[in-house]
N, C-alpha and C. Protein backbone atom coordinates (compact mmCIF):
# COMPACT_ATOMS: atom_id res chain seq x y z
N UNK A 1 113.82 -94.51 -128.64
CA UNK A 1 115.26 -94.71 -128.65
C UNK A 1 115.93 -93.57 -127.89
N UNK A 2 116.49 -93.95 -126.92
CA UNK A 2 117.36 -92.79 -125.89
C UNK A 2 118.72 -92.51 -126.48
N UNK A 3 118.74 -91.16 -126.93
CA UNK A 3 119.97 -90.45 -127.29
C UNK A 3 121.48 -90.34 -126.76
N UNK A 4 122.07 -90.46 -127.26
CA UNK A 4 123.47 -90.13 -126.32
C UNK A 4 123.82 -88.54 -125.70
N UNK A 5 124.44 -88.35 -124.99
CA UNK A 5 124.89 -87.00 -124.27
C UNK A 5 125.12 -86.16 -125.35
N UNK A 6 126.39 -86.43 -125.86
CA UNK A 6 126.52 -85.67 -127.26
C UNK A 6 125.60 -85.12 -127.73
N UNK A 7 124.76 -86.14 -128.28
CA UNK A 7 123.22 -85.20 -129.50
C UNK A 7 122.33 -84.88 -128.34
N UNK A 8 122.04 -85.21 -127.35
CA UNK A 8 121.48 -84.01 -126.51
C UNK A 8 122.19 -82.77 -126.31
N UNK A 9 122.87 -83.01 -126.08
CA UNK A 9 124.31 -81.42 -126.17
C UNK A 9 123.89 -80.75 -127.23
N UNK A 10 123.63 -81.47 -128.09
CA UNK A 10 123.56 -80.71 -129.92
C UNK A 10 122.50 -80.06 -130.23
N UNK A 11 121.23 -81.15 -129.42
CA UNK A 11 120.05 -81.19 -130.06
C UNK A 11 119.75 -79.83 -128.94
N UNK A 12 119.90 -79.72 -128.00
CA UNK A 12 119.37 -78.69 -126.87
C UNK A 12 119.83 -77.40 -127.44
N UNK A 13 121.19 -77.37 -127.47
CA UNK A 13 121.94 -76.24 -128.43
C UNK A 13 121.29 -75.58 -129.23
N UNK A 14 120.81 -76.76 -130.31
CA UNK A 14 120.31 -75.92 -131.32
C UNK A 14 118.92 -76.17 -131.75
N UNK A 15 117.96 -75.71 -130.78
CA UNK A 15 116.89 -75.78 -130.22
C UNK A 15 117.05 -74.33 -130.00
N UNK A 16 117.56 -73.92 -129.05
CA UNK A 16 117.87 -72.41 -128.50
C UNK A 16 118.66 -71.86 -129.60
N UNK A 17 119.67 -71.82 -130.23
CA UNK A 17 120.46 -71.18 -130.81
C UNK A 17 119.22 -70.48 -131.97
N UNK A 18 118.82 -71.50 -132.95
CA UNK A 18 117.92 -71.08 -133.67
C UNK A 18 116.76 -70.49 -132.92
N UNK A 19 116.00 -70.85 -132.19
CA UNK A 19 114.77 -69.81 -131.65
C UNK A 19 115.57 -68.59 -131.21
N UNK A 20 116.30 -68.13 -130.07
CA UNK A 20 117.10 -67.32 -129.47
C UNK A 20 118.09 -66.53 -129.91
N UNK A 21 118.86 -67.05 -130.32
CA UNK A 21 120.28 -66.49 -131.08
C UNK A 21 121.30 -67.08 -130.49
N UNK A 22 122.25 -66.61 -131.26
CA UNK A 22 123.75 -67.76 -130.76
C UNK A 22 124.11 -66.61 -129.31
N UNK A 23 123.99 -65.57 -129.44
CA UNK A 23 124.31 -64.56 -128.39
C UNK A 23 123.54 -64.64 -126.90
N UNK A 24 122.41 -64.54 -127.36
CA UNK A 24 121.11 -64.69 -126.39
C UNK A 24 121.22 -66.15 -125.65
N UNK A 25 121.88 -67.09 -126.05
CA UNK A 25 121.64 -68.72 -125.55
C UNK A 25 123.33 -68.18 -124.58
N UNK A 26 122.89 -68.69 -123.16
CA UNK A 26 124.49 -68.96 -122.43
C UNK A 26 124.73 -70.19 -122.41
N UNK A 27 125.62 -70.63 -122.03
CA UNK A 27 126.55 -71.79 -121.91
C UNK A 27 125.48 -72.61 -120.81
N UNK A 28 124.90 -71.83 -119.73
CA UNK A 28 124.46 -72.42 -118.48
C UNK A 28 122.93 -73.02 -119.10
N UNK A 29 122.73 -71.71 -119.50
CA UNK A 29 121.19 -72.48 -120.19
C UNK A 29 120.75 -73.42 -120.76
N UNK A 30 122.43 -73.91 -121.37
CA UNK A 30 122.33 -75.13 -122.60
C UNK A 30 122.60 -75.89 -121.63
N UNK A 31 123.31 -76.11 -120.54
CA UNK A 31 123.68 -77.30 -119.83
C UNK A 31 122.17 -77.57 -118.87
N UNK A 32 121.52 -76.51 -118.59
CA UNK A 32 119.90 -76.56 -117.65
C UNK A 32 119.26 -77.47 -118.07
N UNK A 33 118.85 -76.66 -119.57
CA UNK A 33 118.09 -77.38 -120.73
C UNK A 33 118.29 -78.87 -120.99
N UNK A 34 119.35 -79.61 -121.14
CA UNK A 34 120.04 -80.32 -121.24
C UNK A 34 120.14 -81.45 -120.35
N UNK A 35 120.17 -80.91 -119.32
CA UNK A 35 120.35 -81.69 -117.89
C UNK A 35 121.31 -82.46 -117.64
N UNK A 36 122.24 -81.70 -117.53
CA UNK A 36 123.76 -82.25 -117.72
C UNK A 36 124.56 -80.94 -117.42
N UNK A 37 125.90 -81.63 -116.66
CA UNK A 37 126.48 -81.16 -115.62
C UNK A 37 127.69 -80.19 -116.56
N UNK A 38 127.96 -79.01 -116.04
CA UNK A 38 129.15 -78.18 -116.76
C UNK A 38 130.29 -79.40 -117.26
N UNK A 39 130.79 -80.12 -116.87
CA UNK A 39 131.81 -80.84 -117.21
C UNK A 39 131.49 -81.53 -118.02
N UNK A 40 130.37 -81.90 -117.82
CA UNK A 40 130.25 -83.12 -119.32
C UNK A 40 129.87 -82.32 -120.63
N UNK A 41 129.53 -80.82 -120.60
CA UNK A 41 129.27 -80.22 -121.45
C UNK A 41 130.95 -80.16 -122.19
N UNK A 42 131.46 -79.85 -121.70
CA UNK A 42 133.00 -79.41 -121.51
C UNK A 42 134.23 -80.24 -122.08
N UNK A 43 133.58 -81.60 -121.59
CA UNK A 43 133.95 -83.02 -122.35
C UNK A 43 133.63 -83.13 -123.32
N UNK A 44 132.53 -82.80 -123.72
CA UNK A 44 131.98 -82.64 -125.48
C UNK A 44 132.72 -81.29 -126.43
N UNK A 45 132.32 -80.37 -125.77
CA UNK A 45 132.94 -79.09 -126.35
C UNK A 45 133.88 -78.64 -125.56
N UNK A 46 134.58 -77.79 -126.25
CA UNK A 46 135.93 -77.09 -125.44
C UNK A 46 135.31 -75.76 -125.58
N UNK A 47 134.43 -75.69 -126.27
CA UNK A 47 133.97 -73.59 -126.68
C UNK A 47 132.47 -73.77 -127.16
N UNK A 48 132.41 -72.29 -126.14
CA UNK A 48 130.89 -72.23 -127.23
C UNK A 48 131.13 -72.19 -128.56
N UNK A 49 132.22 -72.03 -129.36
CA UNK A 49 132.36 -71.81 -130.42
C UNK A 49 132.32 -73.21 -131.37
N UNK A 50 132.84 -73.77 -130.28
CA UNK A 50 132.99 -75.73 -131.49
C UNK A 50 131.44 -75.85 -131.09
N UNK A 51 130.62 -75.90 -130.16
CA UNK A 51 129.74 -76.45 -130.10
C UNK A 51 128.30 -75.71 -131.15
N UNK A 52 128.67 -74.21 -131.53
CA UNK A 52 128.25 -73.75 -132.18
C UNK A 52 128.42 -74.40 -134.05
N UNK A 53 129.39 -74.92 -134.05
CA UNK A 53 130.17 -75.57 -135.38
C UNK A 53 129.08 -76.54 -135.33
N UNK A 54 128.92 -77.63 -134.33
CA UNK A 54 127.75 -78.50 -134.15
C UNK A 54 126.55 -78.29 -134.46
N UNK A 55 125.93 -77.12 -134.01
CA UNK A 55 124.84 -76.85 -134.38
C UNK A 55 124.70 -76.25 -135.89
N UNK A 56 125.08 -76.25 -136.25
CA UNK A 56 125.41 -75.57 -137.52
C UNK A 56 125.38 -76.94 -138.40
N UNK A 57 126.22 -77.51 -138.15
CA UNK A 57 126.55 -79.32 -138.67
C UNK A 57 124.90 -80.19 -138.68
N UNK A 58 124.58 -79.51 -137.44
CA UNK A 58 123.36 -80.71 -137.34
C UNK A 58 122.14 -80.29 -138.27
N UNK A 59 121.75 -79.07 -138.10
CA UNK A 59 120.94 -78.48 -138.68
C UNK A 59 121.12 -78.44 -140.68
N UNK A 60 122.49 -78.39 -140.93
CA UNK A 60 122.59 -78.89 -142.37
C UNK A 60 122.75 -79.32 -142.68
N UNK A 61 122.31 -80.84 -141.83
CA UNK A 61 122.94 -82.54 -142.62
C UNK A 61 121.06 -82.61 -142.46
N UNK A 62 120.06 -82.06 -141.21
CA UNK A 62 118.84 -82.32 -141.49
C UNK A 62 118.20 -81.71 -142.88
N UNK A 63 118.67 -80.10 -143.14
CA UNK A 63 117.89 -79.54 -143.81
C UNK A 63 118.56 -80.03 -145.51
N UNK A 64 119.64 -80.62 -145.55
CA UNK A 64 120.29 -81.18 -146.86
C UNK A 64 119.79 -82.56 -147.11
N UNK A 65 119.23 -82.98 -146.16
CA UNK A 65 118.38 -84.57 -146.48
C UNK A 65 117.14 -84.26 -146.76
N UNK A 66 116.45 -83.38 -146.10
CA UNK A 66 115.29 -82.90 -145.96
C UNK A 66 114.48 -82.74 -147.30
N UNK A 67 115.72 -81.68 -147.92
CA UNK A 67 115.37 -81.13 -149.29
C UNK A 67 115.46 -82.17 -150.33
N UNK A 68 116.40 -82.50 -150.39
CA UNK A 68 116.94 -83.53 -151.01
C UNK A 68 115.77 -84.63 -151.45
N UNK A 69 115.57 -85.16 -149.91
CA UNK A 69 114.56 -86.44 -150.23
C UNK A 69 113.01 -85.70 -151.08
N UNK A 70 112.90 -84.36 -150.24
CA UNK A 70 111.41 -83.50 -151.00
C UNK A 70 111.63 -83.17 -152.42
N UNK A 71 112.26 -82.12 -152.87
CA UNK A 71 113.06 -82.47 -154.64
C UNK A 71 112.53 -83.87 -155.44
N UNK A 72 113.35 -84.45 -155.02
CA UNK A 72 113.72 -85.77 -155.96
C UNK A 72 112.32 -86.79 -155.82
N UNK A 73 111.60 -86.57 -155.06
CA UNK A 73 110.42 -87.40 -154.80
C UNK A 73 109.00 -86.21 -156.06
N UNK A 74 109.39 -85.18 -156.35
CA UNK A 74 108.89 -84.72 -157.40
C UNK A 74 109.35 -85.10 -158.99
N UNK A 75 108.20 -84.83 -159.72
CA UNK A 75 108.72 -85.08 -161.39
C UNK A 75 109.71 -84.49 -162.18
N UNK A 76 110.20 -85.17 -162.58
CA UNK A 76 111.66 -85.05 -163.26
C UNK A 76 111.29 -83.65 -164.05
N UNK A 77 112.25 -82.70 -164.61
CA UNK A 77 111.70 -81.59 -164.99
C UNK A 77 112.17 -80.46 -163.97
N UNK A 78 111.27 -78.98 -165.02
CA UNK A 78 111.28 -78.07 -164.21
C UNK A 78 110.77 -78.21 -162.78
N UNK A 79 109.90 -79.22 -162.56
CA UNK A 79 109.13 -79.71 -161.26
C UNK A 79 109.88 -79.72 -159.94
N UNK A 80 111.36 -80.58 -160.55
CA UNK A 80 112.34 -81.18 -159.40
C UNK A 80 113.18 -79.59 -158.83
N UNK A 81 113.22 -78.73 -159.77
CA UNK A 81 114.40 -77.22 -159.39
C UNK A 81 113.11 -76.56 -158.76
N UNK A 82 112.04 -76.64 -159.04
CA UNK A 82 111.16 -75.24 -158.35
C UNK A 82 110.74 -75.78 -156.73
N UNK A 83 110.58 -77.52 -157.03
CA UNK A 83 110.65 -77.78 -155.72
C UNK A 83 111.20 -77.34 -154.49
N UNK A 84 112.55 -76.89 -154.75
CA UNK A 84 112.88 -76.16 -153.55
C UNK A 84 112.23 -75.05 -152.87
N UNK A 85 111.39 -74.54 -153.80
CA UNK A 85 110.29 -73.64 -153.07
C UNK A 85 109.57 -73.86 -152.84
N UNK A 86 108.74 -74.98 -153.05
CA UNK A 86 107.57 -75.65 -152.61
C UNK A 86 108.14 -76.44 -151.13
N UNK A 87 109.25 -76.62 -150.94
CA UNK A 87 109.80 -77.28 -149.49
C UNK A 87 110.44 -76.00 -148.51
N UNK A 88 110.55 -74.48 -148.88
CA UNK A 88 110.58 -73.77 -148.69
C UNK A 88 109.77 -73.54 -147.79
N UNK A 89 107.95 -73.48 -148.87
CA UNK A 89 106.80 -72.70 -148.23
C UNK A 89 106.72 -73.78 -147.26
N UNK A 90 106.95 -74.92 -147.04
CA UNK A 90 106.54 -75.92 -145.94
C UNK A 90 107.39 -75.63 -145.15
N UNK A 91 108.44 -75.57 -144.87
CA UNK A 91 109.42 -74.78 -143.90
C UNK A 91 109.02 -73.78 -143.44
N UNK A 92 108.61 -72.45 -143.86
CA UNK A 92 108.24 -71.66 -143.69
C UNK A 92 106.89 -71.57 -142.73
N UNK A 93 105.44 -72.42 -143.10
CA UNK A 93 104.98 -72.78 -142.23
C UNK A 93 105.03 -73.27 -140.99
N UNK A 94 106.18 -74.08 -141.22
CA UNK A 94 106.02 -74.65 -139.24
C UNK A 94 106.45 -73.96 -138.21
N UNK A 95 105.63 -74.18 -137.30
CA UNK A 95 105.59 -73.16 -136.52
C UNK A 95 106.78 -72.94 -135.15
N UNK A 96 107.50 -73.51 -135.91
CA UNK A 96 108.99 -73.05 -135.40
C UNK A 96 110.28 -72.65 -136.46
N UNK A 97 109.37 -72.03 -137.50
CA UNK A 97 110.19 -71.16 -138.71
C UNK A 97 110.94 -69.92 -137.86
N UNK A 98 112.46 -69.78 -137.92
CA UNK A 98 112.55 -68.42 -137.70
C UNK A 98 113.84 -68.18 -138.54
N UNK A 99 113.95 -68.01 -139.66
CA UNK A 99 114.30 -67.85 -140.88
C UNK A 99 116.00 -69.11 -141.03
N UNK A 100 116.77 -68.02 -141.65
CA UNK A 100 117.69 -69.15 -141.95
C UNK A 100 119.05 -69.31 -140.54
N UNK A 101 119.58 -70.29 -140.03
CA UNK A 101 119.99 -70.52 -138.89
C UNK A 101 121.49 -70.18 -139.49
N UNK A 102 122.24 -70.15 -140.25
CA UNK A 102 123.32 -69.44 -140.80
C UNK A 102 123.17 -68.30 -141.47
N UNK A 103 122.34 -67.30 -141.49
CA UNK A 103 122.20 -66.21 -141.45
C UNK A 103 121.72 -65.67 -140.25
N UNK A 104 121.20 -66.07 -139.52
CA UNK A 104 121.22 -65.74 -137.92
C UNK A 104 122.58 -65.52 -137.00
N UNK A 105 123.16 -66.96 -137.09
CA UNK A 105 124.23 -67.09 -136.41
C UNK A 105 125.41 -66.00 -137.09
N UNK A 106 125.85 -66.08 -138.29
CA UNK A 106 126.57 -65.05 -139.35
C UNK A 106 126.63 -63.46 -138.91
N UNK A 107 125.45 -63.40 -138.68
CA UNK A 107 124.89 -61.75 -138.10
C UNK A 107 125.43 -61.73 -136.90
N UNK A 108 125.29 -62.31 -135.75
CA UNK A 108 125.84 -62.10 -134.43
C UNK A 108 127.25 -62.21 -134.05
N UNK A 109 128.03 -62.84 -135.09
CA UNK A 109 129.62 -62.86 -135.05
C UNK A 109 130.49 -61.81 -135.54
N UNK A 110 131.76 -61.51 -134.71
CA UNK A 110 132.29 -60.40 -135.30
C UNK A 110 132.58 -61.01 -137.15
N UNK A 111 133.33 -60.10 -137.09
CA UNK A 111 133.73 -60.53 -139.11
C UNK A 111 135.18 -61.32 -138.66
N UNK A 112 135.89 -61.44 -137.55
CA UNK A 112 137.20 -61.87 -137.89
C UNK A 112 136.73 -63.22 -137.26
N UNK A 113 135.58 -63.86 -136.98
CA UNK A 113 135.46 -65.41 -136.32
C UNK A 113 135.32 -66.14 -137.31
N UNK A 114 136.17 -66.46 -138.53
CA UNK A 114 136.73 -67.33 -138.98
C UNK A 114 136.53 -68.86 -139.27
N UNK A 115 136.16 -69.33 -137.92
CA UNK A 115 136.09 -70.56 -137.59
C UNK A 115 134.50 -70.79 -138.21
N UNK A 116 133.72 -70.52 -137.53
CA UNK A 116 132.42 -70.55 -137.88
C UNK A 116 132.12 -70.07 -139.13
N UNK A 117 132.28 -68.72 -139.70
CA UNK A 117 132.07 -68.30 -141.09
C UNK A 117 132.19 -69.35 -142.54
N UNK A 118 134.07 -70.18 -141.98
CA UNK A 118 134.12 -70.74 -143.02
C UNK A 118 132.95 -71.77 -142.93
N UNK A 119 132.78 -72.53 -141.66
CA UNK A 119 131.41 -73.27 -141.82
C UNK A 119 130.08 -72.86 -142.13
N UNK A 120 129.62 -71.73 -142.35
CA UNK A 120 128.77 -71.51 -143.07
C UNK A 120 128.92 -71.39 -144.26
N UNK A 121 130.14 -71.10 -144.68
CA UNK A 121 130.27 -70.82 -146.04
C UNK A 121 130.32 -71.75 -146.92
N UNK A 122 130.66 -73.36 -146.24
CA UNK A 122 130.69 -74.36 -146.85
C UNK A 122 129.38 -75.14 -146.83
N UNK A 123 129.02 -74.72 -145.50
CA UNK A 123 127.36 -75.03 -145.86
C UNK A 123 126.61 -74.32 -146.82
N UNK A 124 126.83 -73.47 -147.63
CA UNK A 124 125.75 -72.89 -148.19
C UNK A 124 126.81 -73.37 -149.77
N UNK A 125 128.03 -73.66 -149.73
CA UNK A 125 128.39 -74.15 -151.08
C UNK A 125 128.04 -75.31 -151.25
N UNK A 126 127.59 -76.09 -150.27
CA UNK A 126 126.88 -77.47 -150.42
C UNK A 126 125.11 -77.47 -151.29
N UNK A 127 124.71 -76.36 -150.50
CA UNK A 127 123.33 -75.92 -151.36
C UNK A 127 123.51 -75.79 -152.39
N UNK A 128 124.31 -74.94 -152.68
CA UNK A 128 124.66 -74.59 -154.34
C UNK A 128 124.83 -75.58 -155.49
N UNK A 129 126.11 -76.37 -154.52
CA UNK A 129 125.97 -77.86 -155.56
C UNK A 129 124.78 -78.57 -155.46
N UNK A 130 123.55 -78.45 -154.53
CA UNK A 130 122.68 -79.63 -154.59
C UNK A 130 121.69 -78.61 -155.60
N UNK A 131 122.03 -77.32 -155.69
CA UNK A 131 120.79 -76.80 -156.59
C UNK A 131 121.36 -77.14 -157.85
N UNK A 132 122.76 -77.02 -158.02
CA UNK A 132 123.75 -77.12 -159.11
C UNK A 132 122.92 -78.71 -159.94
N UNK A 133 122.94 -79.64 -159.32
CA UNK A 133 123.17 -81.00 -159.57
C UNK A 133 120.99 -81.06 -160.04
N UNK A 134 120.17 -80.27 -159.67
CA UNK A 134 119.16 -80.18 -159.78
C UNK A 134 118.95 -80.11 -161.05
N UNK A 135 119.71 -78.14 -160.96
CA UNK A 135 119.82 -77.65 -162.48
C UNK A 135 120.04 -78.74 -163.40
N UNK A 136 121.29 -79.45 -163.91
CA UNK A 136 122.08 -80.30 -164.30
C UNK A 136 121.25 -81.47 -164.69
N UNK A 137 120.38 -82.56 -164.16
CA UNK A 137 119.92 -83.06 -164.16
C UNK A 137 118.62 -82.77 -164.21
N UNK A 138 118.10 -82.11 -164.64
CA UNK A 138 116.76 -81.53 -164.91
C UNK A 138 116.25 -80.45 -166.31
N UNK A 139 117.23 -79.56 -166.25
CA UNK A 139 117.19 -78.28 -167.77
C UNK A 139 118.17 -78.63 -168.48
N UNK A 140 117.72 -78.31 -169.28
CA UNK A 140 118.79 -78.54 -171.01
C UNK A 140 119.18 -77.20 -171.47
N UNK A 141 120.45 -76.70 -171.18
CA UNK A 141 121.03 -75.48 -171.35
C UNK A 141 122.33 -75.68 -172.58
N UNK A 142 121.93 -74.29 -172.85
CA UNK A 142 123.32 -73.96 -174.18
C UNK A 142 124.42 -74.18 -174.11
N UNK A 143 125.45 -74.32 -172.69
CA UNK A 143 126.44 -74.16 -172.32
C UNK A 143 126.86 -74.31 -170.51
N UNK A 144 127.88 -74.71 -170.34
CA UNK A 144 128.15 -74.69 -168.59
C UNK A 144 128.15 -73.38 -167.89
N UNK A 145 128.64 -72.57 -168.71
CA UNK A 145 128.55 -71.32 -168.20
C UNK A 145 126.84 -71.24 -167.37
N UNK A 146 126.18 -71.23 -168.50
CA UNK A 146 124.39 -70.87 -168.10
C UNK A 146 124.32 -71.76 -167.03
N UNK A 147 124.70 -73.20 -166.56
CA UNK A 147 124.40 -74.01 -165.75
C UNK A 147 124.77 -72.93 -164.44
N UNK A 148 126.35 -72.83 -164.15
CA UNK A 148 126.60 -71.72 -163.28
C UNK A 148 126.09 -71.26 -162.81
N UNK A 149 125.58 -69.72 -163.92
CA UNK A 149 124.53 -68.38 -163.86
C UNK A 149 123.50 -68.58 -163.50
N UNK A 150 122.45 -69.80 -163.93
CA UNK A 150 121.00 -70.32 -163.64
C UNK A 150 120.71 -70.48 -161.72
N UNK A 151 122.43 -71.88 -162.00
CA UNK A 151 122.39 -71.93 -160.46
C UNK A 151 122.35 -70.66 -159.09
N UNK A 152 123.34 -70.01 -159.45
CA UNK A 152 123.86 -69.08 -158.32
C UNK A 152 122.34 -68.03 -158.50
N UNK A 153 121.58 -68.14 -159.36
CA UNK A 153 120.41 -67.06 -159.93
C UNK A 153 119.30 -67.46 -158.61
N UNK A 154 119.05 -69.29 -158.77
CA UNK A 154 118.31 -70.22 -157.89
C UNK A 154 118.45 -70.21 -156.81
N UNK A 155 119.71 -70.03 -156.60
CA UNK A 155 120.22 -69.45 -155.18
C UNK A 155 120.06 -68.28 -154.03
N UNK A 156 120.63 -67.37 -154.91
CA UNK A 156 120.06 -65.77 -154.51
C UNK A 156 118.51 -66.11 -154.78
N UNK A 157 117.51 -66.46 -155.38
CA UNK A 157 115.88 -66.35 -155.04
C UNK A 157 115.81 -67.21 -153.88
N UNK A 158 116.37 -68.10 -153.56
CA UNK A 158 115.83 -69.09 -152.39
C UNK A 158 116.16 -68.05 -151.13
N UNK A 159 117.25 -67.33 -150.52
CA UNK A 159 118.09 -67.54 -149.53
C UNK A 159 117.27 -66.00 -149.77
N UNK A 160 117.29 -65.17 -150.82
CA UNK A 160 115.96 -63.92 -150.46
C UNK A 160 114.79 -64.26 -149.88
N UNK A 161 114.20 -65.35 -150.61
CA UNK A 161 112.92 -65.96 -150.32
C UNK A 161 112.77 -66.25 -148.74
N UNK A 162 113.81 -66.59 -148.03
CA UNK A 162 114.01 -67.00 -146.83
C UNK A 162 114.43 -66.12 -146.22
N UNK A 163 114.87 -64.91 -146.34
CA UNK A 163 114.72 -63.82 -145.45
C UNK A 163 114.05 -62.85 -145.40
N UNK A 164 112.89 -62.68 -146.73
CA UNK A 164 112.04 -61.55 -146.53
C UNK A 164 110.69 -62.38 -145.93
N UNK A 165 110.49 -63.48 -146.21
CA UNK A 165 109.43 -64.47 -145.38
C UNK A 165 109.47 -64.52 -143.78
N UNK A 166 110.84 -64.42 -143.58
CA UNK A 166 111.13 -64.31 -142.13
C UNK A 166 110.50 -62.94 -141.47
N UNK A 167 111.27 -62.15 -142.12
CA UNK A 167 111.20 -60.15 -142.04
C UNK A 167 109.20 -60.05 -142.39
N UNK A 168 108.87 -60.55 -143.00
CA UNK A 168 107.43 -59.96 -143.02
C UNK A 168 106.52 -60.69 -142.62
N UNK A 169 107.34 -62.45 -142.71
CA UNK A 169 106.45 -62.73 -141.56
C UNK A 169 104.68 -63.57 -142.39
N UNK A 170 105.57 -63.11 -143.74
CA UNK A 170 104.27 -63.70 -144.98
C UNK A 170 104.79 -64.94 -145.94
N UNK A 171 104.21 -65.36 -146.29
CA UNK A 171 104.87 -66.14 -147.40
C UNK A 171 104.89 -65.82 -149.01
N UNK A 172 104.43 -64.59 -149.25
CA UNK A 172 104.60 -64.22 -150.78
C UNK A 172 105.99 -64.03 -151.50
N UNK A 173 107.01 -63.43 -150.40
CA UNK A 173 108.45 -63.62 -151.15
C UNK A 173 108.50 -65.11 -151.62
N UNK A 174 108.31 -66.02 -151.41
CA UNK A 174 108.60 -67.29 -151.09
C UNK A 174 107.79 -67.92 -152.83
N UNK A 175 106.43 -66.99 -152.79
CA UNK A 175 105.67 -67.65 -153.76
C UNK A 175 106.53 -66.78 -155.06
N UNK A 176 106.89 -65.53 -154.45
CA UNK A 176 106.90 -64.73 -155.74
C UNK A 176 108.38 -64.85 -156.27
N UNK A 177 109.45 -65.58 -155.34
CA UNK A 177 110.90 -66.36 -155.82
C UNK A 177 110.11 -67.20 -156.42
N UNK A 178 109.65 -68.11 -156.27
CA UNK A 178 109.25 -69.44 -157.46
C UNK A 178 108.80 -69.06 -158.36
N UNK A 179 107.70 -68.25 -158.34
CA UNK A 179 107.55 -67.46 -160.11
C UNK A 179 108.57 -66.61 -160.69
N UNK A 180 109.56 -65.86 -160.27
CA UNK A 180 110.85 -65.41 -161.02
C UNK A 180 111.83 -66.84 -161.36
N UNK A 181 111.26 -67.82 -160.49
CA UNK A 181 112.69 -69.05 -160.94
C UNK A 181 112.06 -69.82 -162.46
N UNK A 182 110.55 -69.74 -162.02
CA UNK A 182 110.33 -70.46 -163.11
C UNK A 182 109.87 -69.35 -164.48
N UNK A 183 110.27 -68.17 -164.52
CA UNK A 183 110.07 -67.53 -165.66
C UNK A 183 111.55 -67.53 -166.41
N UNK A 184 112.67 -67.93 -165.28
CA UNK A 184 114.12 -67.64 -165.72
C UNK A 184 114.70 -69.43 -165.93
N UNK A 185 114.27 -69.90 -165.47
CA UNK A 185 114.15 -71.45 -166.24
C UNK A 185 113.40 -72.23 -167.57
């Protein structure tokens, strides 16, 4: 099935953005790569910056289905919340892991770019609710509060798990977040 211009625009983007960096990738490279002419890039995006919003978009509608469908295809239970680390270490393996693509991109922007930040920031409150809705549907807790605390707990181990795996390059953060999640679950 042959793609439209657009998701080649997207898909080339963020191909490079994630291997490279959002800094390291130029405008020209993505249109090379791409094979497609400055203007039609231009017609799609007005900025590296919207087209950066894109890549960002694309990459967390894959990795939010991704998980999603891996989770829920495990046993109901503590099974379905630790899963996220078991889809983790498989992430982590392929051999185009290079850690998390909104903590990459995040790092290379000043602090006042706005535009992009809030989109990461809503991407990663989307995680939260899908760990949220895990929690929720899976553990039997005292109170909403603990649902909260448990969650944002599941959270900070994953998104560590995913940057010291990156940084060393091993997968034991990765194993040794899933044994702190499941001693605190």
């Amino acid at each position: 099935m042959k793609i439209g211009v657009q998701e080649n625009i997207i898909q080339t983007a963020s191909d490079l953005f994630y291997r490279n960096g959002y800094n390291s990738t130029g405008i020209n490279e993505i249109i090379e790569k791409a094979g497609i002419a400055k203007a039609t890039l231009y017609n799609h995006f007005k900025s590296k910056d919207e087209l950066c919003i894109a890549y960002l978009k694309h990459m967390n509608s894959i990795f939010l289905n991704n998980i999603e469908t891996y989770c829920l295809a495990k046993k109901k239970g503590k099974s379905q919340v630790l899963a996220i680390f078991d889809f983790l270490k498989e992430f982590y393996l392929d051999k185009d892991f290079n850690g998390c693509w909104c903590i990459k991109t995040i790092a290379e922007l000043p602090k006042n770019n706005t535009l992009i930040r809030n989109e990461i920031q809503s991407q990663k409150k989307q995680f939260i609710d899908f760990i949220k809705t895990l929690v929720h549907s899976n553990l039997k807790l005292k109170s909403k509060k603990s649902y909260s605390a448990l969650t944002r707990q599941i959270y900070l181990l994953y998104e560590g798990a995913v940057g010291e795996s990156h940084l060393h390059q091993e997968e034991w953060p990765i194993l040794e977040a899933k044994n702190i999640c499941s001693k605190i679950i």
